[in-house]
C-alpha atoms as a PDB file:
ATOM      1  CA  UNK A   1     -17.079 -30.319 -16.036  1.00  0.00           C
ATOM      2  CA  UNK A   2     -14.397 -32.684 -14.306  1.00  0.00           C
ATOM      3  CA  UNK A   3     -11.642 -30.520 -16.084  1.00  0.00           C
ATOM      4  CA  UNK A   4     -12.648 -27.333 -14.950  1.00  0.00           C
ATOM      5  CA  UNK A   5     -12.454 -28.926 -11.564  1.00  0.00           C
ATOM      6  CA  UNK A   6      -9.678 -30.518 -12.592  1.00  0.00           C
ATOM      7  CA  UNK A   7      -8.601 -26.602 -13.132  1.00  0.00           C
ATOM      8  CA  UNK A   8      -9.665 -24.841 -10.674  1.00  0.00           C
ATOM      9  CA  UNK A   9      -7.681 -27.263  -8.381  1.00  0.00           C
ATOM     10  CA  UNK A  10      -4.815 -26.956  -9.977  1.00  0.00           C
ATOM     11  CA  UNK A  11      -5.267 -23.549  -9.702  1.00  0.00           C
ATOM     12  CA  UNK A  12      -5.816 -22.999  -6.461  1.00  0.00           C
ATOM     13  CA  UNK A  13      -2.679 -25.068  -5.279  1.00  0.00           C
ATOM     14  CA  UNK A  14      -0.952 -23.295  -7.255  1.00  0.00           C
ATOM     15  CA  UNK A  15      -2.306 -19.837  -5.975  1.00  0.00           C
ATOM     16  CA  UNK A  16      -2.572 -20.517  -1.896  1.00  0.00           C
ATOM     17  CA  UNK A  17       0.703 -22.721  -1.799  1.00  0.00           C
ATOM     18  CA  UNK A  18       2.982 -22.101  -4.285  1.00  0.00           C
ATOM     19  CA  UNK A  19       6.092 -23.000  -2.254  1.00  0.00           C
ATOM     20  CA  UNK A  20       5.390 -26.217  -2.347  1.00  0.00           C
ATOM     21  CA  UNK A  21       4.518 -26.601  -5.934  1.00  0.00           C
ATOM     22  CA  UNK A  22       7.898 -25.149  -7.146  1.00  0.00           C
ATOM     23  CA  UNK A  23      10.053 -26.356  -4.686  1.00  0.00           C
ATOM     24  CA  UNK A  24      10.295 -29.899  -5.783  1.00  0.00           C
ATOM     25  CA  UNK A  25      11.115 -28.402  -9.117  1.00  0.00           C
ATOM     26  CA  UNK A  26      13.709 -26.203  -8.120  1.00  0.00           C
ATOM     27  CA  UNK A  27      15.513 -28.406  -5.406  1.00  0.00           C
ATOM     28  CA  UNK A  28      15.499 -25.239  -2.998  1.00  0.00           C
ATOM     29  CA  UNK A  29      13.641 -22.831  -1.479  1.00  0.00           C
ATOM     30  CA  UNK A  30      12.098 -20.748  -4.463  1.00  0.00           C
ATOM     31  CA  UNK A  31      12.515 -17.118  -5.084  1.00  0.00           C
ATOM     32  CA  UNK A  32       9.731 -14.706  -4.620  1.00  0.00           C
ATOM     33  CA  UNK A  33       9.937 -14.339  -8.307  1.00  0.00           C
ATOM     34  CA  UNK A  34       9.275 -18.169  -8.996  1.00  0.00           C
ATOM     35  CA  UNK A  35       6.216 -17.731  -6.516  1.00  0.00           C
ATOM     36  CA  UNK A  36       5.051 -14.594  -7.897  1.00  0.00           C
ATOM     37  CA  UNK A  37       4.929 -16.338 -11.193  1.00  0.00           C
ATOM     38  CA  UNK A  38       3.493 -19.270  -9.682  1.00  0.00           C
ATOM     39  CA  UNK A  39       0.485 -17.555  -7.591  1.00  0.00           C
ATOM     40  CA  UNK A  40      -0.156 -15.859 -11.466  1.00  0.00           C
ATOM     41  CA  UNK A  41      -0.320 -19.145 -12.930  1.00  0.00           C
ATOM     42  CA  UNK A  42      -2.508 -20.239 -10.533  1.00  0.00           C
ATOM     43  CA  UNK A  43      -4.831 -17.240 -11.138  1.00  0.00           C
ATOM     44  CA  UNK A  44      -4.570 -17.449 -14.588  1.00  0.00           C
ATOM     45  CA  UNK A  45      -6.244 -21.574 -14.542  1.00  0.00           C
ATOM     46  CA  UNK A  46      -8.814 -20.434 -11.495  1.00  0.00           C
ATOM     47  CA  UNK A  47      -9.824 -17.659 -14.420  1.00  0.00           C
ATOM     48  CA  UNK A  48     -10.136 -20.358 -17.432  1.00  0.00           C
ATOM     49  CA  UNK A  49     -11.897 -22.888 -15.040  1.00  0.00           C
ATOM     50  CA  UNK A  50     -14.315 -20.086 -13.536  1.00  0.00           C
ATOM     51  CA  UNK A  51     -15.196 -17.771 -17.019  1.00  0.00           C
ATOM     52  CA  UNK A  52     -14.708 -19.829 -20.320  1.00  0.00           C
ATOM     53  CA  UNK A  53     -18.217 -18.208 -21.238  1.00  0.00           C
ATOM     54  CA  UNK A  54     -16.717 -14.971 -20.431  1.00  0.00           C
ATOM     55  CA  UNK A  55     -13.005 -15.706 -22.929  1.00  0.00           C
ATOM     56  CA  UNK A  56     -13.481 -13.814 -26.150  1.00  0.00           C
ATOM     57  CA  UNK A  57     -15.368 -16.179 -28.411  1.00  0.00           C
ATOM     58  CA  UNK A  58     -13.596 -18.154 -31.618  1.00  0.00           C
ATOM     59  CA  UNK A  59     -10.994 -21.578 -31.157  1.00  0.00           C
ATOM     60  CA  UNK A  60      -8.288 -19.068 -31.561  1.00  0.00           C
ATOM     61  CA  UNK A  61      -8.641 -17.784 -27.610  1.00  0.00           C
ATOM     62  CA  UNK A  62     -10.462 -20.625 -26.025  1.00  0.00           C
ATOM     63  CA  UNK A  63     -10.003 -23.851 -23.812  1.00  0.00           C
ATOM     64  CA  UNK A  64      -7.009 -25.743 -25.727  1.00  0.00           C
ATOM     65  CA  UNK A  65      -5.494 -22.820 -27.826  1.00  0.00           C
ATOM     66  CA  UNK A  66      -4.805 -20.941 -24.748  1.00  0.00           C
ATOM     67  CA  UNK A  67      -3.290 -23.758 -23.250  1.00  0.00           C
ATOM     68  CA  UNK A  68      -1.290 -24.228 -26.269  1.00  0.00           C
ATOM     69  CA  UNK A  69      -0.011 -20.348 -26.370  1.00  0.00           C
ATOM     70  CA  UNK A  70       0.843 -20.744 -22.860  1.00  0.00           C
ATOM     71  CA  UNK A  71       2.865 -23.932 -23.461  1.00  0.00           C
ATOM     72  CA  UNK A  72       4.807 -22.316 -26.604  1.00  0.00           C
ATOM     73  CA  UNK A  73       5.526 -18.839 -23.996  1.00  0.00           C
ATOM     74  CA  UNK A  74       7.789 -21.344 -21.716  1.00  0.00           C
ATOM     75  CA  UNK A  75       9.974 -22.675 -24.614  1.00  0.00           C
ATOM     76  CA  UNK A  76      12.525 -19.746 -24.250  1.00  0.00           C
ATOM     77  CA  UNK A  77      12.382 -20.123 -20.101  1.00  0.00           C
ATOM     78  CA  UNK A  78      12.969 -24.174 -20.880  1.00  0.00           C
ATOM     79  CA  UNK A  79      16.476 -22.957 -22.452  1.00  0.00           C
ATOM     80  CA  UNK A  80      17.215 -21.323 -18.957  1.00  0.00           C
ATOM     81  CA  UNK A  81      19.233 -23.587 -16.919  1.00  0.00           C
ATOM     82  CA  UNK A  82      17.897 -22.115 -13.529  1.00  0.00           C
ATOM     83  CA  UNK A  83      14.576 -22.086 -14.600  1.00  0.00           C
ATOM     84  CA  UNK A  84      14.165 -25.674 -16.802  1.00  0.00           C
ATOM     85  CA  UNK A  85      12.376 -28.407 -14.263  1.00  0.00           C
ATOM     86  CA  UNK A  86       9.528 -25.922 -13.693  1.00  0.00           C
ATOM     87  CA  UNK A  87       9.008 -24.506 -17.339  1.00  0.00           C
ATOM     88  CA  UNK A  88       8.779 -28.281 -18.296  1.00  0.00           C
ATOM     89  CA  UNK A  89       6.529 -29.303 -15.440  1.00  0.00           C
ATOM     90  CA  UNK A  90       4.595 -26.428 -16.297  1.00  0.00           C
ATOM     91  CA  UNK A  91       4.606 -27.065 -20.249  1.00  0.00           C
ATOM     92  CA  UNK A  92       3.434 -30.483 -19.444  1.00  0.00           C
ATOM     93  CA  UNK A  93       0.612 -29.020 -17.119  1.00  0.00           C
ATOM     94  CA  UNK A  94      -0.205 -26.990 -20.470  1.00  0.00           C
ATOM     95  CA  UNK A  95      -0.043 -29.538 -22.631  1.00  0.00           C
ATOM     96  CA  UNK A  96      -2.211 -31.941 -20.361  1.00  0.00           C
ATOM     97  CA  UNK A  97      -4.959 -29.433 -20.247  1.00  0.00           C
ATOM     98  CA  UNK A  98      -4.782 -28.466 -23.899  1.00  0.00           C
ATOM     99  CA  UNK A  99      -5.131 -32.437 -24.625  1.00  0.00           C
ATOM    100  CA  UNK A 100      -8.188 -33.044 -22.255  1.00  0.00           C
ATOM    101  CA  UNK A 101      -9.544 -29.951 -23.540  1.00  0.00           C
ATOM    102  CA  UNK A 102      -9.419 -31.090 -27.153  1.00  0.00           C
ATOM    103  CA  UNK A 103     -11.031 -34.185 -26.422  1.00  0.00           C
ATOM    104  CA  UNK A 104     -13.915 -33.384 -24.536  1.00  0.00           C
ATOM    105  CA  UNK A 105     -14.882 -30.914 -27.331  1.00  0.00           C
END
C-alpha cells in the first residue's frame, strides 16, 4: 500500500509540475518535449499505482517487470549527452520502484 502511494505521488509531481522535476536535471529551463515526456511519465506511475488489478495478469507485465522494461527503454537516451541527468534520475526512479516492488511481493 505505502508504494502505491509512494507512486501515485511520484506521479502526480511529475504530472501537475513537471518543470520543476526536470529542471534540476537539465540545469535550464526544459523543453516542452522534456515536459511532455515528463507529464507521460507521470501518467504512466498514477496508472500502475491506481490499476495493478487492471495490468494484464502474469510477472512478465506486472509491478517490478514493468519497472524494469521501463528502466532498460532509457539506456539508449542515457548515451545522449543532452538528455543523460534525467534518463539516469529517471532509471534510478525505475529501478527504486522495481526494488520495493520485488520485496514487498
Amino acid at each position: 500500500m505505502l508504494l502505491r502511494v509512494a507512486r501515485l505521488a511520484v506521479g502526480a509531481v511529475e504530472l501537475l509540475a513537471p518543470e520543476r522535476v526536470v529542471s534540476p536535471f537539465v540545469g535550464r529551463k526544459p523543453d516542452e518535449s522534456e515536459l511532455i515526456w515528463c507529464q507521460l511519465l507521470g501518467a504512466r506511475h498514477i496508472v500502475q499505482g491506481l490499476y495493478p488489478r487492471f495490468l494484464p495478469a502474469g510477472r512478465f507485465a506486472t509491478g517490478p517487470t514493468l519497472d524494469l522494461l521501463h528502466a532498460l527503454s532509457l539506456v539508449p537516451v542515457v548515451r545522449s549527452q543532452r538528455h543523460r541527468r534525467p534518463a539516469l534520475a529517471n532509471t534510478a526512479e525505475a529501478l527504486t520502484f522495481a526494488a520495493f516492488a520485488a520485496g514487498s511481493r
